[in-house]
PDB file of N, CA and C in Angstrom:
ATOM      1  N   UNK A   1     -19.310  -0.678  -2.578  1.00  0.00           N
ATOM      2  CA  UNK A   1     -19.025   0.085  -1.379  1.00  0.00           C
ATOM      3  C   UNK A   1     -17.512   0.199  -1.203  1.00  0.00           C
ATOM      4  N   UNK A   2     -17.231   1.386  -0.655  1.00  0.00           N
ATOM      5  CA  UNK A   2     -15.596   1.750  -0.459  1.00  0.00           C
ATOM      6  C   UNK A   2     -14.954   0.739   0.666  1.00  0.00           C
ATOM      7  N   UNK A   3     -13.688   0.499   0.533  1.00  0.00           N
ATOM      8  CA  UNK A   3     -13.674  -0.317   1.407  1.00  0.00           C
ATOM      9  C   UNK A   3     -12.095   0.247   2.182  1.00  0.00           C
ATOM     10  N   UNK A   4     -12.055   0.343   3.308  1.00  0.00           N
ATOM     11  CA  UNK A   4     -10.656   0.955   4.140  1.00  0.00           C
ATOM     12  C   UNK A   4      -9.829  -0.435   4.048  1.00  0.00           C
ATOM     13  N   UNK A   5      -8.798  -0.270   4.012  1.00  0.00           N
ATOM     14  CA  UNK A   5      -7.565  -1.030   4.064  1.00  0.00           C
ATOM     15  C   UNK A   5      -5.934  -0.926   4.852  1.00  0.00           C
ATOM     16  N   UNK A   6      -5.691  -1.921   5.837  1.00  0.00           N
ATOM     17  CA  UNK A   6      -4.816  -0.963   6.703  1.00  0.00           C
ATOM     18  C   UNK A   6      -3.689  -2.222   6.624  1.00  0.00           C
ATOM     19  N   UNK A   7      -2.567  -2.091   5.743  1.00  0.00           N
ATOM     20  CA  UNK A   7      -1.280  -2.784   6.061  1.00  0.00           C
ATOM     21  C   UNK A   7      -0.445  -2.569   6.878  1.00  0.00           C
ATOM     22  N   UNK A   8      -0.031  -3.119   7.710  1.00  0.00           N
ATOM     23  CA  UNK A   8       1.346  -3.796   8.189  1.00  0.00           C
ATOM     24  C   UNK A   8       2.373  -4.626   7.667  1.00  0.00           C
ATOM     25  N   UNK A   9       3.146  -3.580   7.485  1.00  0.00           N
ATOM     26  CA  UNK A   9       4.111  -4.281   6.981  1.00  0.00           C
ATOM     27  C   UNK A   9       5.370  -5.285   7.523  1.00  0.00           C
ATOM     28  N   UNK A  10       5.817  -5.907   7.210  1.00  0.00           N
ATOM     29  CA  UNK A  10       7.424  -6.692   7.929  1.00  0.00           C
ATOM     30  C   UNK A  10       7.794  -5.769   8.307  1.00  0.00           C
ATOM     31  N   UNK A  11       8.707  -6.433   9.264  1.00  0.00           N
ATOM     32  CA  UNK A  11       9.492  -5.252  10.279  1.00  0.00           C
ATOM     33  C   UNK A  11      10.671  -5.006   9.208  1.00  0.00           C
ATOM     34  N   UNK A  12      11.101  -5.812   8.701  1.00  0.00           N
ATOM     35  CA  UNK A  12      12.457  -5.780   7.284  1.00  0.00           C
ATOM     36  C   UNK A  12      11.803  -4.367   6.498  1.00  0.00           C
ATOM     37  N   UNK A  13      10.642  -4.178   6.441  1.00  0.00           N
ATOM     38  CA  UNK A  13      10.361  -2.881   5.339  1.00  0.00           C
ATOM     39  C   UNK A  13       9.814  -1.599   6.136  1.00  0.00           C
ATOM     40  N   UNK A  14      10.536  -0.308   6.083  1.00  0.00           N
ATOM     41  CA  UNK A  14      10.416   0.376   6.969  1.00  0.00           C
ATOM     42  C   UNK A  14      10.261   1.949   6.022  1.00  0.00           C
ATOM     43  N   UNK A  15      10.255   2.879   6.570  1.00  0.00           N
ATOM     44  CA  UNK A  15      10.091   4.257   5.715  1.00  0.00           C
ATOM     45  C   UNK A  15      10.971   4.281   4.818  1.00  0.00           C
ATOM     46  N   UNK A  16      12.092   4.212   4.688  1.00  0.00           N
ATOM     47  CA  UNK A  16      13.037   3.945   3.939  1.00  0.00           C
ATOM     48  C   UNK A  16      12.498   3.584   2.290  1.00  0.00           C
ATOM     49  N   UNK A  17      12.341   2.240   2.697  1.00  0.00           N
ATOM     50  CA  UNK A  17      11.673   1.199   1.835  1.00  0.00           C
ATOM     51  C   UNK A  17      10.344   1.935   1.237  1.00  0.00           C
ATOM     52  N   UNK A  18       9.519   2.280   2.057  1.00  0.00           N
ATOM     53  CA  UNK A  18       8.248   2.749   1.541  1.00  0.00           C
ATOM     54  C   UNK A  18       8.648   3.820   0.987  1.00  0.00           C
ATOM     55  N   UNK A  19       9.583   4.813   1.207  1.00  0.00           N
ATOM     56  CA  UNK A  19       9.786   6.101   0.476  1.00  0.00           C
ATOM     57  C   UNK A  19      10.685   6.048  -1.266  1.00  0.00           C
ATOM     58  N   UNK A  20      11.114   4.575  -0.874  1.00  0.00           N
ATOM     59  CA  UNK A  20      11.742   4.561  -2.369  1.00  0.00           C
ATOM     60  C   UNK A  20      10.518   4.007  -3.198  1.00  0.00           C
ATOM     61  N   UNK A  21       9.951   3.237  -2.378  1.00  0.00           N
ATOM     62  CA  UNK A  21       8.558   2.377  -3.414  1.00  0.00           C
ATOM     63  C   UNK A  21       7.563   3.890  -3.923  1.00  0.00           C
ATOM     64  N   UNK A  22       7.511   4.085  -3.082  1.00  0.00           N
ATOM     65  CA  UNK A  22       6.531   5.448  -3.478  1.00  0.00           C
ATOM     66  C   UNK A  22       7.011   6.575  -4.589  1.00  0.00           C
ATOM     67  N   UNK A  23       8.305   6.849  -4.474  1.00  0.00           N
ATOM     68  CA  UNK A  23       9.264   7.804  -5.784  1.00  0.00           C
ATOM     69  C   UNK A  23       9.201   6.806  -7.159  1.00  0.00           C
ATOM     70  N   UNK A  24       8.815   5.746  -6.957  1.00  0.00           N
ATOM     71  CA  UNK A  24       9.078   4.293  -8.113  1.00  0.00           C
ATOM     72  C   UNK A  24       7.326   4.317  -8.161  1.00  0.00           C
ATOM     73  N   UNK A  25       6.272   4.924  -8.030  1.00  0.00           N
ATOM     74  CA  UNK A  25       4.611   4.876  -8.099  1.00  0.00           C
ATOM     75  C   UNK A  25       4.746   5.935  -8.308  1.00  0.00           C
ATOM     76  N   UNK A  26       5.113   7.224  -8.386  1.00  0.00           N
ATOM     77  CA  UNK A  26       4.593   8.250  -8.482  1.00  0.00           C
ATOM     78  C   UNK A  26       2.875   8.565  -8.055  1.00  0.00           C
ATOM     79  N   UNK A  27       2.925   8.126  -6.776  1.00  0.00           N
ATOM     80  CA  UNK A  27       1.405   8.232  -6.371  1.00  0.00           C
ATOM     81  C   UNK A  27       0.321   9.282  -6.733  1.00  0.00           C
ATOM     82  N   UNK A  28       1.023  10.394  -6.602  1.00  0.00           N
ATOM     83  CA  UNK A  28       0.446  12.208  -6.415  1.00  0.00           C
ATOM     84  C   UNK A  28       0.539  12.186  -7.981  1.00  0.00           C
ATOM     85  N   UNK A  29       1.549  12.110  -8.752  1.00  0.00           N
ATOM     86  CA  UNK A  29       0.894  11.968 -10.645  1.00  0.00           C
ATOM     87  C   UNK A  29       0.169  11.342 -10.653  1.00  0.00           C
ATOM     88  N   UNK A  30       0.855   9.916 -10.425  1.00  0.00           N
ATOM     89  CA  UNK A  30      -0.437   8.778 -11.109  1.00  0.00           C
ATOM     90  C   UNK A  30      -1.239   8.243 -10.362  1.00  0.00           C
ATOM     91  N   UNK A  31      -2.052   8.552  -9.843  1.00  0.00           N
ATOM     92  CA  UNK A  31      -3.054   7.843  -8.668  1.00  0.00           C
ATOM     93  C   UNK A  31      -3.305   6.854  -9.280  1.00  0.00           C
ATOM     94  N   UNK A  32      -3.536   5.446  -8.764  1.00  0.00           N
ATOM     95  CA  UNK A  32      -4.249   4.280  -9.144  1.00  0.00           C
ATOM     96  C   UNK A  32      -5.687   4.428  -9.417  1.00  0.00           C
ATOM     97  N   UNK A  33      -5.930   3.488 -10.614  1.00  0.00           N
ATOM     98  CA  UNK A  33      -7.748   3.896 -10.187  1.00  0.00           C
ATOM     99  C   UNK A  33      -8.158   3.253  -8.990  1.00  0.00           C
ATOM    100  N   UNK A  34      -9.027   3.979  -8.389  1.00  0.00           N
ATOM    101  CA  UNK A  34     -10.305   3.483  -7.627  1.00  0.00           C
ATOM    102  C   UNK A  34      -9.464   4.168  -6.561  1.00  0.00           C
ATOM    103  N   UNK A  35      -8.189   4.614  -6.315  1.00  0.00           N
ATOM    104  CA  UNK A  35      -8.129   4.713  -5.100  1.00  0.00           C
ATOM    105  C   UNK A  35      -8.487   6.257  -4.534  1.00  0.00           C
ATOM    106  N   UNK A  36      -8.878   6.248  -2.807  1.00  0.00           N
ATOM    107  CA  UNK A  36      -9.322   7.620  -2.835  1.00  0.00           C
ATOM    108  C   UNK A  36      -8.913   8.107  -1.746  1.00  0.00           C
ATOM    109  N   UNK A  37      -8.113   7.845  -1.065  1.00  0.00           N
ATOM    110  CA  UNK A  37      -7.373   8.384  -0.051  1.00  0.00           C
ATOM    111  C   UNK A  37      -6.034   7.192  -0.005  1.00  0.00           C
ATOM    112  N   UNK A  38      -4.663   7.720   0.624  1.00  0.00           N
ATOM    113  CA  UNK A  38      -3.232   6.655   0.646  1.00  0.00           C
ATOM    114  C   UNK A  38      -2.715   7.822   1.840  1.00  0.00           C
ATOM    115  N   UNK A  39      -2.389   6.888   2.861  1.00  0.00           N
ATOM    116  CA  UNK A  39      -1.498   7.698   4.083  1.00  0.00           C
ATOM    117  C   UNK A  39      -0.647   6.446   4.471  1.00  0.00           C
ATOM    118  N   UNK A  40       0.608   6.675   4.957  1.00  0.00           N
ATOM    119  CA  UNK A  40       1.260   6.123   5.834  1.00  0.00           C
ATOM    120  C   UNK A  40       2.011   6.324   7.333  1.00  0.00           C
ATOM    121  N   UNK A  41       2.540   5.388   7.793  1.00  0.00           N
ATOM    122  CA  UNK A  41       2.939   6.453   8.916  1.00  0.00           C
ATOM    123  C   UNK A  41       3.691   5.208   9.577  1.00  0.00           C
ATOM    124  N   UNK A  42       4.571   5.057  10.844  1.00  0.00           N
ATOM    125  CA  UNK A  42       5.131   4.039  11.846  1.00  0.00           C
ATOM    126  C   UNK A  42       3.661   4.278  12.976  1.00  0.00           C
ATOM    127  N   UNK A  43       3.868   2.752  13.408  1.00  0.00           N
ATOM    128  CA  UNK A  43       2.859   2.542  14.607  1.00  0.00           C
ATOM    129  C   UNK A  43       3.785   1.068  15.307  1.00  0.00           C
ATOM    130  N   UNK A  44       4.293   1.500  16.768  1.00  0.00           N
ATOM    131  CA  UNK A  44       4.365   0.371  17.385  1.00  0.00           C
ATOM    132  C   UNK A  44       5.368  -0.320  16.147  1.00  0.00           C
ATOM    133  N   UNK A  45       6.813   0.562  15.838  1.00  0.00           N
ATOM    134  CA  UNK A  45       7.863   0.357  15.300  1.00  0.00           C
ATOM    135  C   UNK A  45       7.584  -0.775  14.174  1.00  0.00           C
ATOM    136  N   UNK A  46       6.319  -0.778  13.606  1.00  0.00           N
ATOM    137  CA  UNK A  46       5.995  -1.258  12.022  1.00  0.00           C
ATOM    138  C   UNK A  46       5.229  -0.476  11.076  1.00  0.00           C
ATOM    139  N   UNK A  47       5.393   0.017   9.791  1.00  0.00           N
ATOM    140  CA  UNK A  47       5.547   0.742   9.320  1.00  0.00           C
ATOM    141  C   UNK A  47       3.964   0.541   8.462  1.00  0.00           C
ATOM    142  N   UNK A  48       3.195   1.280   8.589  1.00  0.00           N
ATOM    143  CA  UNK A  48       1.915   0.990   7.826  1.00  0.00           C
ATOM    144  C   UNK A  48       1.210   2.154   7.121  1.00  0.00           C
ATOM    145  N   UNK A  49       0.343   1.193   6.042  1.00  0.00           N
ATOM    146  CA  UNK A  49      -0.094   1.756   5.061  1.00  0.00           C
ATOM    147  C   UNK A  49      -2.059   1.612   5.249  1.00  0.00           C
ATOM    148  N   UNK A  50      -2.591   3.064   5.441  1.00  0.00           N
ATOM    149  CA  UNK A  50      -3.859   2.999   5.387  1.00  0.00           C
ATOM    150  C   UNK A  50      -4.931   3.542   4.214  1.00  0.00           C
ATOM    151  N   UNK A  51      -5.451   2.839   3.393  1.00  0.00           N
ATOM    152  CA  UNK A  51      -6.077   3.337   2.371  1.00  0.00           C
ATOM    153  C   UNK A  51      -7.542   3.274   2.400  1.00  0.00           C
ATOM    154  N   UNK A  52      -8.075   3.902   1.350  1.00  0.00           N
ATOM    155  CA  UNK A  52      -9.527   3.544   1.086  1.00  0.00           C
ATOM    156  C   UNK A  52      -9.305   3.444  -0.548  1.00  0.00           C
ATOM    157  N   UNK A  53     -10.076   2.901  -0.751  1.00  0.00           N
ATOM    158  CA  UNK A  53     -10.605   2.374  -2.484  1.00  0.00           C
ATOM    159  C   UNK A  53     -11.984   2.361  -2.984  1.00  0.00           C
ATOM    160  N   UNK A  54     -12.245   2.154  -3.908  1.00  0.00           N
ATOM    161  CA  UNK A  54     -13.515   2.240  -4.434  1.00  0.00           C
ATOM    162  C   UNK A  54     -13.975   0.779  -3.792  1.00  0.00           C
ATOM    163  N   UNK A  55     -12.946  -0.264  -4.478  1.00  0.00           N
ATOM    164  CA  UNK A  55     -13.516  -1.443  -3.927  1.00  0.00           C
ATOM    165  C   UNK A  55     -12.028  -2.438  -3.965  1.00  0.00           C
ATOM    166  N   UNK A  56     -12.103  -3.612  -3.392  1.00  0.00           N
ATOM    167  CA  UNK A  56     -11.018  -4.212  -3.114  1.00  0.00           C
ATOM    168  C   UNK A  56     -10.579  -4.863  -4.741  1.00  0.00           C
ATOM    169  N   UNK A  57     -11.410  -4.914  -5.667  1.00  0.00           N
ATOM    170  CA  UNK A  57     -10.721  -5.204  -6.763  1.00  0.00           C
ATOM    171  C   UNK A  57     -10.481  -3.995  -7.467  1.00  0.00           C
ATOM    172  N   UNK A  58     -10.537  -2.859  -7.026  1.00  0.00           N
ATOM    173  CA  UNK A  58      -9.201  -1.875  -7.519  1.00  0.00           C
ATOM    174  C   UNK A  58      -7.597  -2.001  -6.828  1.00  0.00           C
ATOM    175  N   UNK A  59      -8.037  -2.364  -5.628  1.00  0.00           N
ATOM    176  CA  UNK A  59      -6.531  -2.750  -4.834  1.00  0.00           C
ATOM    177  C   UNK A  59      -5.719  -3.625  -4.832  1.00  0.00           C
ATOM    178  N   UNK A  60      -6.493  -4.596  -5.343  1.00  0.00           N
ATOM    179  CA  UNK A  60      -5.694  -6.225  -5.792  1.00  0.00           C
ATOM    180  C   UNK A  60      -5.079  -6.038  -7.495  1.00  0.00           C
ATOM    181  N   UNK A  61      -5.965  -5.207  -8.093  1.00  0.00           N
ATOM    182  CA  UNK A  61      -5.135  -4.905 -10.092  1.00  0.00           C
ATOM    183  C   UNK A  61      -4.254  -3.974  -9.308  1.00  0.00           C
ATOM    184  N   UNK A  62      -4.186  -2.996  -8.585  1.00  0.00           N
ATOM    185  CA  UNK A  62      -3.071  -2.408  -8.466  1.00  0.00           C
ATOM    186  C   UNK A  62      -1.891  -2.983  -7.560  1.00  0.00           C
ATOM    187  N   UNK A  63      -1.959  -3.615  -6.602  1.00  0.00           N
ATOM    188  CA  UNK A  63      -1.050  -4.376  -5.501  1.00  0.00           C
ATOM    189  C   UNK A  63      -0.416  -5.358  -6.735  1.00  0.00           C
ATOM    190  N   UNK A  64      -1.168  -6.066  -7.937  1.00  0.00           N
ATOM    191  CA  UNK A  64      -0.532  -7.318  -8.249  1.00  0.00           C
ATOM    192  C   UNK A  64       0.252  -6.815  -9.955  1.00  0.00           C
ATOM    193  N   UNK A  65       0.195  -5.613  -9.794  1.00  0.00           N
ATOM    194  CA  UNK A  65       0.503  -4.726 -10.745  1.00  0.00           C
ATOM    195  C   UNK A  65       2.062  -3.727 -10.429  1.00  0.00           C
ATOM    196  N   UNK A  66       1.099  -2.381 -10.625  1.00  0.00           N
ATOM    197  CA  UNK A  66       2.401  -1.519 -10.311  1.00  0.00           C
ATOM    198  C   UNK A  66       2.860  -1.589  -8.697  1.00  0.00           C
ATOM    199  N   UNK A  67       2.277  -1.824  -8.186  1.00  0.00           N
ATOM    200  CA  UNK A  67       2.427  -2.169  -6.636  1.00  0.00           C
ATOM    201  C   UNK A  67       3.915  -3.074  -6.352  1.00  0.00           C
ATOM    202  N   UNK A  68       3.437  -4.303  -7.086  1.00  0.00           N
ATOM    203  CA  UNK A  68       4.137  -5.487  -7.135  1.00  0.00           C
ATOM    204  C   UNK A  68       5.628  -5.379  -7.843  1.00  0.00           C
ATOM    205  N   UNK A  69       5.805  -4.594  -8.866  1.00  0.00           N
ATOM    206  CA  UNK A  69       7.039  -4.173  -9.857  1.00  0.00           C
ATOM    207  C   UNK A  69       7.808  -2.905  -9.186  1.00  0.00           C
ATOM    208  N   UNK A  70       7.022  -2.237  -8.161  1.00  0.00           N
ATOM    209  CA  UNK A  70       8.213  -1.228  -7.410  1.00  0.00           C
ATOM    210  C   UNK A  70       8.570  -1.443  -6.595  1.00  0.00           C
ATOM    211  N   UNK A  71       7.946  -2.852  -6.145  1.00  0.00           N
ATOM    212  CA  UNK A  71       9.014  -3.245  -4.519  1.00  0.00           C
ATOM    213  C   UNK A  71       9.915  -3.914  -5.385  1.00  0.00           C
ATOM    214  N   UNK A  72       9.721  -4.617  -6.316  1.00  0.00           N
ATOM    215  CA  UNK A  72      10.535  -5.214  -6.843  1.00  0.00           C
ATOM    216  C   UNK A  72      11.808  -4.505  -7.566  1.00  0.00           C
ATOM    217  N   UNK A  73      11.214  -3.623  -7.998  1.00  0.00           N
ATOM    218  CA  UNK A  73      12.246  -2.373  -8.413  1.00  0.00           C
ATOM    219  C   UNK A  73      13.349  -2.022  -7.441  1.00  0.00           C
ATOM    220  N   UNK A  74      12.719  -1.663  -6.334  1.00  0.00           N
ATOM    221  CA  UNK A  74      13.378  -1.087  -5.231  1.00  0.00           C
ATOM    222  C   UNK A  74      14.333  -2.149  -4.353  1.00  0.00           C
ATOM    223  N   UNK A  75      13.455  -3.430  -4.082  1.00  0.00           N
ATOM    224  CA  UNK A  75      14.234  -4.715  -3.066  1.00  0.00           C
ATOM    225  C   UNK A  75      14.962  -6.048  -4.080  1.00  0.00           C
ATOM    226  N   UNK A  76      14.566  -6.110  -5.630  1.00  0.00           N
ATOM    227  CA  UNK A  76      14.749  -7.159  -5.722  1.00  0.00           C
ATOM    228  C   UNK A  76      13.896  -8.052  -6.039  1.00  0.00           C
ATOM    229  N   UNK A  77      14.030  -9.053  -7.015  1.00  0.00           N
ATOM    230  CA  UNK A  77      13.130 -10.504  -7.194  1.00  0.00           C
ATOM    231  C   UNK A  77      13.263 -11.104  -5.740  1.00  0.00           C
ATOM    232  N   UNK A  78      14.660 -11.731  -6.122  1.00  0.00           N
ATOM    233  CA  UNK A  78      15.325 -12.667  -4.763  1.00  0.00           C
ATOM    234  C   UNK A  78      14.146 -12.061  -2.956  1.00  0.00           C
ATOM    235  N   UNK A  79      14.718 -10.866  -2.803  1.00  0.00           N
ATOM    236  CA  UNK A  79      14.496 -10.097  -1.547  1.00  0.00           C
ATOM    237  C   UNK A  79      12.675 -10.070  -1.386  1.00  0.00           C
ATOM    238  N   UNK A  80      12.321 -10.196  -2.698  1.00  0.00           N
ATOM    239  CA  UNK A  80      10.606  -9.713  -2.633  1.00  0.00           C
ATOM    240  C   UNK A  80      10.043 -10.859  -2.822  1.00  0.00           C
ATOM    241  N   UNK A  81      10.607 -12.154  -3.156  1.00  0.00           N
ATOM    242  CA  UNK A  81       9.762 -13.686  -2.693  1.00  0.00           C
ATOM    243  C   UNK A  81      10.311 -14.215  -1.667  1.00  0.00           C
ATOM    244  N   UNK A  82      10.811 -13.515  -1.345  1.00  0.00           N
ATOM    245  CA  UNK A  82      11.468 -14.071   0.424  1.00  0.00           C
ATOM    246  C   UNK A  82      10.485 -12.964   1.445  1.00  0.00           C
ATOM    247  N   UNK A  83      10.258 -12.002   1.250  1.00  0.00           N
ATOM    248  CA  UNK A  83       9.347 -11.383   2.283  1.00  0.00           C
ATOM    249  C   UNK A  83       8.231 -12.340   2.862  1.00  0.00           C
ATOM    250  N   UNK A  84       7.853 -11.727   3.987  1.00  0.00           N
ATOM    251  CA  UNK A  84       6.914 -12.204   4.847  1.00  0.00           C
ATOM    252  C   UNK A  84       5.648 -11.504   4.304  1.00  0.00           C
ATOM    253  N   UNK A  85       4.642 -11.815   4.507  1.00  0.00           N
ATOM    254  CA  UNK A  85       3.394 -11.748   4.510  1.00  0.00           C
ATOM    255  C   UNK A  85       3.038 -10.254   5.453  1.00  0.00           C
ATOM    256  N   UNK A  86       2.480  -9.607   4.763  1.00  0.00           N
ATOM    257  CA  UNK A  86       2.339  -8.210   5.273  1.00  0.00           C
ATOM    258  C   UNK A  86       0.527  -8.689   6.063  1.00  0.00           C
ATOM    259  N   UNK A  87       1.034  -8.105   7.509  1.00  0.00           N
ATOM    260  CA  UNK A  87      -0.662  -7.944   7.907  1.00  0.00           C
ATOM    261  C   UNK A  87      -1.712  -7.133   7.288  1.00  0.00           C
ATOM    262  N   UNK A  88      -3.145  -7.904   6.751  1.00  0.00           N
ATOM    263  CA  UNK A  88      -3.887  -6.508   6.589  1.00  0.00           C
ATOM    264  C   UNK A  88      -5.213  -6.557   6.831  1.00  0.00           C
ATOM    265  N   UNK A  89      -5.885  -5.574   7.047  1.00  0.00           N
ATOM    266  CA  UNK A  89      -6.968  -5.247   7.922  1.00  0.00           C
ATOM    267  C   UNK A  89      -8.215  -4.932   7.237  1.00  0.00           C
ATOM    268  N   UNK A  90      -9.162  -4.997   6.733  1.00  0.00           N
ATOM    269  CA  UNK A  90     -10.484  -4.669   5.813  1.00  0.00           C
ATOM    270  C   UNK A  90     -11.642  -4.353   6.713  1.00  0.00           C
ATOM    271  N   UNK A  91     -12.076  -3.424   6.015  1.00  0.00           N
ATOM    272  CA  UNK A  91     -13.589  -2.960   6.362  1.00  0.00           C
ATOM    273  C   UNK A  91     -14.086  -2.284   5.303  1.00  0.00           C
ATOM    274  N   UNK A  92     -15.088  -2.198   5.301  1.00  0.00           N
ATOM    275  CA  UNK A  92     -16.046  -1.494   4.171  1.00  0.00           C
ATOM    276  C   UNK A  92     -16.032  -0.281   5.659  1.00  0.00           C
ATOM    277  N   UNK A  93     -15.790   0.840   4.426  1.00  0.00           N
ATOM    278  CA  UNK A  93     -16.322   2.073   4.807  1.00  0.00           C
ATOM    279  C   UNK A  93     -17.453   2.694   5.122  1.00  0.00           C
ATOM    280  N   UNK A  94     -17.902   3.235   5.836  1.00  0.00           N
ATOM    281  CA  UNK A  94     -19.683   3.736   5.757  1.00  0.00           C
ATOM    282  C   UNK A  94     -19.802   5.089   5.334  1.00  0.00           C
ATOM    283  N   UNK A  95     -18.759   5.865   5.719  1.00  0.00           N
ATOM    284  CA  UNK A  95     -18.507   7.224   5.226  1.00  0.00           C
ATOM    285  C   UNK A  95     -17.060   7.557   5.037  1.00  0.00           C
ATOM    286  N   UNK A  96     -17.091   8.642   4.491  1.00  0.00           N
ATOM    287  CA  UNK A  96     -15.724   9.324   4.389  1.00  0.00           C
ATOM    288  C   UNK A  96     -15.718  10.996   4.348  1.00  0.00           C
ATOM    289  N   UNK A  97     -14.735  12.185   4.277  1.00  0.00           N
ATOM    290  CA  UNK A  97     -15.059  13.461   4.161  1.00  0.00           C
ATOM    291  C   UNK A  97     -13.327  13.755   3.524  1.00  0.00           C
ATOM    292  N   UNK A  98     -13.316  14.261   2.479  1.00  0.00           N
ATOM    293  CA  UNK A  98     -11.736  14.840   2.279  1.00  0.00           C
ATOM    294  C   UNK A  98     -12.572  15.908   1.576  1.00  0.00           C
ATOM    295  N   UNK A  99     -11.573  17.058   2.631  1.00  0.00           N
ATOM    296  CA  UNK A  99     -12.323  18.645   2.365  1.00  0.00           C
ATOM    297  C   UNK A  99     -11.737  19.154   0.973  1.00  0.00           C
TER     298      UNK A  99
END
């Protein structure tokens, strides 16, 4: 079952940050597998990421993967084992519609 996924990120990582990580994924070429929708946006001045996936072990090979090597790309070794713990949110999906 698909499962929605909604990060929060540190307040330290902001559009900025997400817009260089994202030019360093080439998301729109290379989609990850399993994934089937990626939006972001600010909420309540923290910067979050809402997805759906096939299943959460497509999101964990990709988070501990290319995920993991473009923040690093972008912030740093040093800067990216010093981050905080990003909030995140799970549910299995029951439906979905992308026209």
């Amino acid at each position: 079952m698909a499962i929605g996924l909604i990060t929060r990120f540190p307040e330290v990582m902001g559009a900025e940050q997400y817009d260089s990580v994202n030019e360093k994924l080439n998301m729109a070429g290379e989609a990850p597998e399993g994934l089937i929708l990626h939006c972001a946006g600010e909420l309540d001045g923290r910067f979050q990421v809402f997805d759906i996936w096939e299943t959460r072990a497509h999101h964990d090979r990709f988070a501990d993967g290319r995920l993991r090597e473009a923040i690093i790309g972008v912030i740093g070794e040093e800067a990216y084992a010093e981050l905080p713990d990003a909030e995140r949110v799970e549910t299995e999906i029951h439906s979905y519609v992308i026209p």
